[in-house]
PDB file of N, CA and C in Angstrom:
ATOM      1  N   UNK A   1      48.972 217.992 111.515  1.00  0.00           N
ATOM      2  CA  UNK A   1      49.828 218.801 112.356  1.00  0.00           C
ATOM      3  C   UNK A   1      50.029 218.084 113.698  1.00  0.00           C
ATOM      4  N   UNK A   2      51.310 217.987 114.349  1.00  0.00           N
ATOM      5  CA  UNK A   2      51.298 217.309 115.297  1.00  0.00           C
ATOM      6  C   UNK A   2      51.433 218.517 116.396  1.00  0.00           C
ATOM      7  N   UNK A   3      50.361 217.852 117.433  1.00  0.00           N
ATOM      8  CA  UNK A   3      50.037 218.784 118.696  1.00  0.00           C
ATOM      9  C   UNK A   3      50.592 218.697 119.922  1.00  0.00           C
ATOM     10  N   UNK A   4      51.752 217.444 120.203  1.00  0.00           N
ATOM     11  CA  UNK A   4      52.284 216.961 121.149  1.00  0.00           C
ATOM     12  C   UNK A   4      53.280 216.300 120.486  1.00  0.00           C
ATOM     13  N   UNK A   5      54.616 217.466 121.289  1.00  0.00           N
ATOM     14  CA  UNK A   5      56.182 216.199 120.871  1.00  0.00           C
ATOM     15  C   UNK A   5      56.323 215.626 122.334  1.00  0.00           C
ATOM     16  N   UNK A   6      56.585 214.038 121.567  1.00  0.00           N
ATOM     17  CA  UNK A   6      57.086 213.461 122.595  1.00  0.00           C
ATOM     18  C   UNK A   6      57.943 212.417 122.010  1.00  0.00           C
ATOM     19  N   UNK A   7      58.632 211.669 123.073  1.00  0.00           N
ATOM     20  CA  UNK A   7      59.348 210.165 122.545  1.00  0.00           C
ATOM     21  C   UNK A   7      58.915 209.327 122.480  1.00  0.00           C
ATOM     22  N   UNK A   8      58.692 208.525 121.522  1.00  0.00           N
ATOM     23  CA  UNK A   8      58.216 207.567 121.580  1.00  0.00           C
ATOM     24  C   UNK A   8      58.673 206.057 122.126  1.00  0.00           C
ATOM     25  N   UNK A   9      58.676 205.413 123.033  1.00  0.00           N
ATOM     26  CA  UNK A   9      59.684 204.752 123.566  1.00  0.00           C
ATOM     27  C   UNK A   9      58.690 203.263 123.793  1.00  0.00           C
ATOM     28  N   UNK A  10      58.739 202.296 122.918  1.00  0.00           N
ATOM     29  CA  UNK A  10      58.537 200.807 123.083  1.00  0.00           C
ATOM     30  C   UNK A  10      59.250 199.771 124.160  1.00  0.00           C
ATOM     31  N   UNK A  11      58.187 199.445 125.102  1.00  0.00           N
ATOM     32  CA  UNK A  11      58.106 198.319 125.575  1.00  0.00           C
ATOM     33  C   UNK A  11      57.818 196.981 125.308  1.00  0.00           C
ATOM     34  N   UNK A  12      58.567 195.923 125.403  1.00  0.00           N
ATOM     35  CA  UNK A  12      58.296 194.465 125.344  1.00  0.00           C
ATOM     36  C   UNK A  12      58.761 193.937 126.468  1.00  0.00           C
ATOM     37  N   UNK A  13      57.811 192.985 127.515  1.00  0.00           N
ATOM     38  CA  UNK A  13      58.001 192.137 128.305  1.00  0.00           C
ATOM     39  C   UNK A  13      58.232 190.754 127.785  1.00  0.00           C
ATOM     40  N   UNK A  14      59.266 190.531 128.529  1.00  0.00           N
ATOM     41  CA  UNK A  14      59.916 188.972 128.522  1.00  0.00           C
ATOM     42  C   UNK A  14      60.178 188.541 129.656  1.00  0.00           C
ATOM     43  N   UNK A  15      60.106 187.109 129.248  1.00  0.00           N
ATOM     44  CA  UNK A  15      59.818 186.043 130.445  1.00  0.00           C
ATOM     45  C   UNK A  15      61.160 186.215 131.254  1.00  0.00           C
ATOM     46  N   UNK A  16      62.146 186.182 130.998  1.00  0.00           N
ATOM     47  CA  UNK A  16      63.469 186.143 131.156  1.00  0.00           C
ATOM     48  C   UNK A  16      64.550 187.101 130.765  1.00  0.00           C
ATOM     49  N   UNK A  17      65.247 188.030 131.437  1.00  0.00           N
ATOM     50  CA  UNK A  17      65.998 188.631 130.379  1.00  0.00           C
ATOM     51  C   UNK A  17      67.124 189.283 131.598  1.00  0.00           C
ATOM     52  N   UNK A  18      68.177 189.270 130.802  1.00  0.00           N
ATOM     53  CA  UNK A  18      69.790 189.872 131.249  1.00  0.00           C
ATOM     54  C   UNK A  18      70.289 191.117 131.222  1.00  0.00           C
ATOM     55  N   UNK A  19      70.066 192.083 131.999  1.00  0.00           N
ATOM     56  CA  UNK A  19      70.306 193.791 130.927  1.00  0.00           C
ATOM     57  C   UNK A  19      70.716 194.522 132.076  1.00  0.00           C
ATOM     58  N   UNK A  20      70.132 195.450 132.176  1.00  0.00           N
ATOM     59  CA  UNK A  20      70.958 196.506 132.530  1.00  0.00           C
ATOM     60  C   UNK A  20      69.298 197.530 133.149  1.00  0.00           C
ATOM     61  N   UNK A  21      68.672 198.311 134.278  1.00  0.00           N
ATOM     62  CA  UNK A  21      67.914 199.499 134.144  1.00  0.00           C
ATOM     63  C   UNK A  21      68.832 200.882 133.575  1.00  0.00           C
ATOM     64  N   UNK A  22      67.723 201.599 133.063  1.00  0.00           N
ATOM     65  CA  UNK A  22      68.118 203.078 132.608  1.00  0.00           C
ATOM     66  C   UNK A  22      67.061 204.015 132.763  1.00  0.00           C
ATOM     67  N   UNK A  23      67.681 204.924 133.212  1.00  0.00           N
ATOM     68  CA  UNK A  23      66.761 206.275 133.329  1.00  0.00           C
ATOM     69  C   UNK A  23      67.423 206.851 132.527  1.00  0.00           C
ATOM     70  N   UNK A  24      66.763 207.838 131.198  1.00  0.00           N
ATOM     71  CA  UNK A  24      67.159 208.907 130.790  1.00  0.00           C
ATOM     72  C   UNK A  24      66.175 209.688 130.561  1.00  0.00           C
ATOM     73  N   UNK A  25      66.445 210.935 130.400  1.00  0.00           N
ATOM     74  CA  UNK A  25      66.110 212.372 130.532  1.00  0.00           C
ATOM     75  C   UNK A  25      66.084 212.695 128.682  1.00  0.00           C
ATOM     76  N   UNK A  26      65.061 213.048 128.358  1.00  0.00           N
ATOM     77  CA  UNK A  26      64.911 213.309 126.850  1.00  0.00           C
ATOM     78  C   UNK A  26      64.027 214.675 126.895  1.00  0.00           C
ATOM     79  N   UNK A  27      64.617 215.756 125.488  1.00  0.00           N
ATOM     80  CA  UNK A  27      64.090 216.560 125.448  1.00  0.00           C
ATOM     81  C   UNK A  27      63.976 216.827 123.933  1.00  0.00           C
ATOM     82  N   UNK A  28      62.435 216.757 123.482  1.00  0.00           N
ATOM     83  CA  UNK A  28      62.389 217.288 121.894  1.00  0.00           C
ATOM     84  C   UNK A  28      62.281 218.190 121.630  1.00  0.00           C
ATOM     85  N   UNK A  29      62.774 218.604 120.456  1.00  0.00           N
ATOM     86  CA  UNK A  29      62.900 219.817 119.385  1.00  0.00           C
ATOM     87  C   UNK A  29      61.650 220.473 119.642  1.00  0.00           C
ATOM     88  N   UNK A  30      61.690 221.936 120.247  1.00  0.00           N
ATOM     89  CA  UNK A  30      60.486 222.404 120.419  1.00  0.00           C
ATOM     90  C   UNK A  30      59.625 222.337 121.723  1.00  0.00           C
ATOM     91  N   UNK A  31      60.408 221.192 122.362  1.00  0.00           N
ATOM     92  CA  UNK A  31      59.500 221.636 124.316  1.00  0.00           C
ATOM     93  C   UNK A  31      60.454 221.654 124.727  1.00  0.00           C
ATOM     94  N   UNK A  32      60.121 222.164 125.754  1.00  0.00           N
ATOM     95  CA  UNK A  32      60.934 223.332 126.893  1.00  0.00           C
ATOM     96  C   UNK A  32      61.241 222.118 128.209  1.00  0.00           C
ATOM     97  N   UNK A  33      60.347 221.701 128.688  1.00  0.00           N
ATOM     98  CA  UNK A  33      60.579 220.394 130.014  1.00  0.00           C
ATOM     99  C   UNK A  33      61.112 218.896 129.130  1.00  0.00           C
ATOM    100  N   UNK A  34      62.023 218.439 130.016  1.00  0.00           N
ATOM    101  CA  UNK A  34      62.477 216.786 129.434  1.00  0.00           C
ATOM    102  C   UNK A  34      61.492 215.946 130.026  1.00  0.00           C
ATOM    103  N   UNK A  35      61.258 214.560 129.085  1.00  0.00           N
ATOM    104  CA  UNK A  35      61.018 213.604 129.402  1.00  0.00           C
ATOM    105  C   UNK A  35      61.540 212.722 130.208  1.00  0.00           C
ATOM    106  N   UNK A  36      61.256 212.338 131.581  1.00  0.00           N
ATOM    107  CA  UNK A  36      61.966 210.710 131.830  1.00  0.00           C
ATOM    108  C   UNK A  36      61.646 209.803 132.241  1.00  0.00           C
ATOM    109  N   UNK A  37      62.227 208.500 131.429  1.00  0.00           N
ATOM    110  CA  UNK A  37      61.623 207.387 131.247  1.00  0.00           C
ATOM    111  C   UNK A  37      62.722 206.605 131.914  1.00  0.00           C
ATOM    112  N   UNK A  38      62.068 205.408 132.090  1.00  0.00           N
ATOM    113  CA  UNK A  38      62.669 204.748 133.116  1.00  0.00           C
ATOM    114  C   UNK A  38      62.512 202.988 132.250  1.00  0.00           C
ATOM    115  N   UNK A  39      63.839 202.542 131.927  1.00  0.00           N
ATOM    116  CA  UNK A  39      63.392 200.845 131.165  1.00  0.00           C
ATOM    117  C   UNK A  39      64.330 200.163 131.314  1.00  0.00           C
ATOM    118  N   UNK A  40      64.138 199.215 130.992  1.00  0.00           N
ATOM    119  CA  UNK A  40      65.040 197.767 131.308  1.00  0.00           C
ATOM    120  C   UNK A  40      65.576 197.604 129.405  1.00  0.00           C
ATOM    121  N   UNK A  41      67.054 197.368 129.674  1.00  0.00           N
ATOM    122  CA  UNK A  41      67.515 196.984 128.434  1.00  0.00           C
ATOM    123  C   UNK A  41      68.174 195.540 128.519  1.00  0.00           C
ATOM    124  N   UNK A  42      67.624 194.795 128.196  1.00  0.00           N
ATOM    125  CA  UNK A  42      67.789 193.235 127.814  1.00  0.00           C
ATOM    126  C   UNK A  42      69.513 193.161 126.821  1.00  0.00           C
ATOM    127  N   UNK A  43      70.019 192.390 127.693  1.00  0.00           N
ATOM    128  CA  UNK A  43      71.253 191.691 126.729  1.00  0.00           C
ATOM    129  C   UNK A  43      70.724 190.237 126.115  1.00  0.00           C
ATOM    130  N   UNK A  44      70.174 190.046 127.280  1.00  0.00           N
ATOM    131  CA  UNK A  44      69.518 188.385 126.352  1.00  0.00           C
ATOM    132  C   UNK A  44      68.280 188.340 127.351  1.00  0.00           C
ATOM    133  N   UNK A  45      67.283 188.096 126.268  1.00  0.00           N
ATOM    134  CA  UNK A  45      65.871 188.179 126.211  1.00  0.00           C
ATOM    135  C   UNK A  45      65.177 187.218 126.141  1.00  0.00           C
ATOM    136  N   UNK A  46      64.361 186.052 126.860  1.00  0.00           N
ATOM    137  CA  UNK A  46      64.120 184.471 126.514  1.00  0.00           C
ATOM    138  C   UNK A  46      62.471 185.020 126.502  1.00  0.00           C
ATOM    139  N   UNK A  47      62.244 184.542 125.865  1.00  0.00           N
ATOM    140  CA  UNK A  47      60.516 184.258 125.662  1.00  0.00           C
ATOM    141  C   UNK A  47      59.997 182.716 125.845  1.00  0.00           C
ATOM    142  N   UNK A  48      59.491 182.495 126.666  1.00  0.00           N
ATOM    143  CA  UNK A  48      58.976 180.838 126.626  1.00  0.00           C
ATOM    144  C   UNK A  48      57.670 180.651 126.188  1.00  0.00           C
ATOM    145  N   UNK A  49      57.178 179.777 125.328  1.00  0.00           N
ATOM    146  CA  UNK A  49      56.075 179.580 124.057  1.00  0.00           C
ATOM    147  C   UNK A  49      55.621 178.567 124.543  1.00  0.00           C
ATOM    148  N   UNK A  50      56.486 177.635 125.549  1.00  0.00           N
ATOM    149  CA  UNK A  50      55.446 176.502 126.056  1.00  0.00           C
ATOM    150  C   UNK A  50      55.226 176.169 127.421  1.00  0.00           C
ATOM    151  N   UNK A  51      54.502 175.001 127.683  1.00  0.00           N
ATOM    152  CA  UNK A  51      54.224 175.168 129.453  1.00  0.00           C
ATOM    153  C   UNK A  51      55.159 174.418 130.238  1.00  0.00           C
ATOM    154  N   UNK A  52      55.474 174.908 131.266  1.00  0.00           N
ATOM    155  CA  UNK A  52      56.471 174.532 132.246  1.00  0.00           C
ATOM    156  C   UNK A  52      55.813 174.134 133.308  1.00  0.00           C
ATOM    157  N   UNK A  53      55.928 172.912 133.635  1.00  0.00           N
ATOM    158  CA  UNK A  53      55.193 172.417 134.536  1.00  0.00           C
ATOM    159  C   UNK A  53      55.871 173.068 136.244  1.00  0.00           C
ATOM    160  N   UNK A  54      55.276 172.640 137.115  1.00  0.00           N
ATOM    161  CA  UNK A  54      55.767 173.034 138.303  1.00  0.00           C
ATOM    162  C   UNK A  54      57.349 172.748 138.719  1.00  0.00           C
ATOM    163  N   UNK A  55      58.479 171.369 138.265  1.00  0.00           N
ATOM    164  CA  UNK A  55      59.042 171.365 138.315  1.00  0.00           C
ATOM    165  C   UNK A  55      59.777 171.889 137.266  1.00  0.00           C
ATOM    166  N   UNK A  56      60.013 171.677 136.071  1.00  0.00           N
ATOM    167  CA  UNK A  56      60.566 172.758 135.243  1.00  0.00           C
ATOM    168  C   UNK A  56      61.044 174.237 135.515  1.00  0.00           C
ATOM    169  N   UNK A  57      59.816 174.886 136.152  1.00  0.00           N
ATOM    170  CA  UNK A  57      59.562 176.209 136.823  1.00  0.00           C
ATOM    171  C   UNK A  57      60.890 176.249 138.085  1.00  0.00           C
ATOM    172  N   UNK A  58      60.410 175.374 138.503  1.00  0.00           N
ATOM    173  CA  UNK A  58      61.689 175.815 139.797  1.00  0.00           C
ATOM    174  C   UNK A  58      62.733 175.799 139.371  1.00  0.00           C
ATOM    175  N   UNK A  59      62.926 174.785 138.657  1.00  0.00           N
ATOM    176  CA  UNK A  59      64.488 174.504 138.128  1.00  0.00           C
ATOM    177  C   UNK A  59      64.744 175.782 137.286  1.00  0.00           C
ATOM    178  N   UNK A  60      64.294 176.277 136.876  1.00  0.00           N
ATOM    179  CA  UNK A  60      64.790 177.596 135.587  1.00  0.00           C
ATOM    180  C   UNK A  60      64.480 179.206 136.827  1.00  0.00           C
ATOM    181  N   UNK A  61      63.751 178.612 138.070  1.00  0.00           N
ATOM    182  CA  UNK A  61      63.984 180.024 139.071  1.00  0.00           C
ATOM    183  C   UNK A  61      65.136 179.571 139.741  1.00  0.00           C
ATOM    184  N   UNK A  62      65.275 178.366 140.206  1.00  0.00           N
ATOM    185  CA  UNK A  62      66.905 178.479 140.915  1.00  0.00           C
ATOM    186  C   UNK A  62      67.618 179.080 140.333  1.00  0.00           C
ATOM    187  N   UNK A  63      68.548 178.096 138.680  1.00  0.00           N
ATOM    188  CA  UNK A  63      69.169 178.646 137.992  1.00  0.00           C
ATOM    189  C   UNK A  63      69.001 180.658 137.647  1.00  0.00           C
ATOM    190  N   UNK A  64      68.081 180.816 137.226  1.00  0.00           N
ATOM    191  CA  UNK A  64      68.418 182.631 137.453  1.00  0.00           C
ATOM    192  C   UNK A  64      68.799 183.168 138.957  1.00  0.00           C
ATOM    193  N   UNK A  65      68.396 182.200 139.758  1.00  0.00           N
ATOM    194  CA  UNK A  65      68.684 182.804 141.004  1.00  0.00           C
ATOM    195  C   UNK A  65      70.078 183.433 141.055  1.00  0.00           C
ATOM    196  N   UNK A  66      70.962 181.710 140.634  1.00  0.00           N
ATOM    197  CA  UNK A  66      72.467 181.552 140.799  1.00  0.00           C
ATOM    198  C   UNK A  66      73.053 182.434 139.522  1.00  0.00           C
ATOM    199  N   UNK A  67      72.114 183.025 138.511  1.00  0.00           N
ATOM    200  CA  UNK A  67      73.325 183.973 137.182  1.00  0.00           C
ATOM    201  C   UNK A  67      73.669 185.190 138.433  1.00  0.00           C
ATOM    202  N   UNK A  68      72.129 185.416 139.083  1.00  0.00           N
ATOM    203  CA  UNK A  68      72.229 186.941 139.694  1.00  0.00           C
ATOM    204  C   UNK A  68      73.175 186.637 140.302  1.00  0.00           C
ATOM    205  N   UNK A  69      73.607 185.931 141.289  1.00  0.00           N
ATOM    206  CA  UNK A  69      74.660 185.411 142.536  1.00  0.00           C
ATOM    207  C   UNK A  69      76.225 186.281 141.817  1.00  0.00           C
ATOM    208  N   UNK A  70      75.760 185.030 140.647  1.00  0.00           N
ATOM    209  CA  UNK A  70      77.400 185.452 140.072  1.00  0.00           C
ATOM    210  C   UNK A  70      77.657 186.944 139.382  1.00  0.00           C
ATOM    211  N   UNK A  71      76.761 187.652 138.984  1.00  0.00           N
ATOM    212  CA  UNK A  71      77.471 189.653 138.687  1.00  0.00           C
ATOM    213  C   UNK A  71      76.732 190.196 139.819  1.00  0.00           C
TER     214      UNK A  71
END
């Protein structure tokens, strides 16, 4: 028997990612107060698997610097 409705709502952190924040307001079948959750939705999502040395690193923080610049 389940004793608590709620949403279930998955997180994954990434190294890098392009999206959008969202707050929404959720309410399940059966409780009375909404949920709200607050997340980041990724359009493009980079995961990096290997090591970036100190210069590497800067070079890939400038560059995001300059995507944000441009929207």
């Amino acid at each position: 028997m389940v004793s608590v409705l709620n949403a279930l709502i998955e997180i994954k952190d990434h190294d890098f990612s392009i999206g959008c924040s969202v707050t929404a307001s959720i309410t399940c079948r059966g409780v009375e107060e909404p949920e709200v959750h607050e997340w980041d939705i990724p359009a493009v999502g980079i995961e990096c698997k290997t090591y970036l040395d100190k210069t590497m690193l800067q070079n890939v923080s400038t560059a995001a610097d300059q995507l944000k610049k441009k929207t």
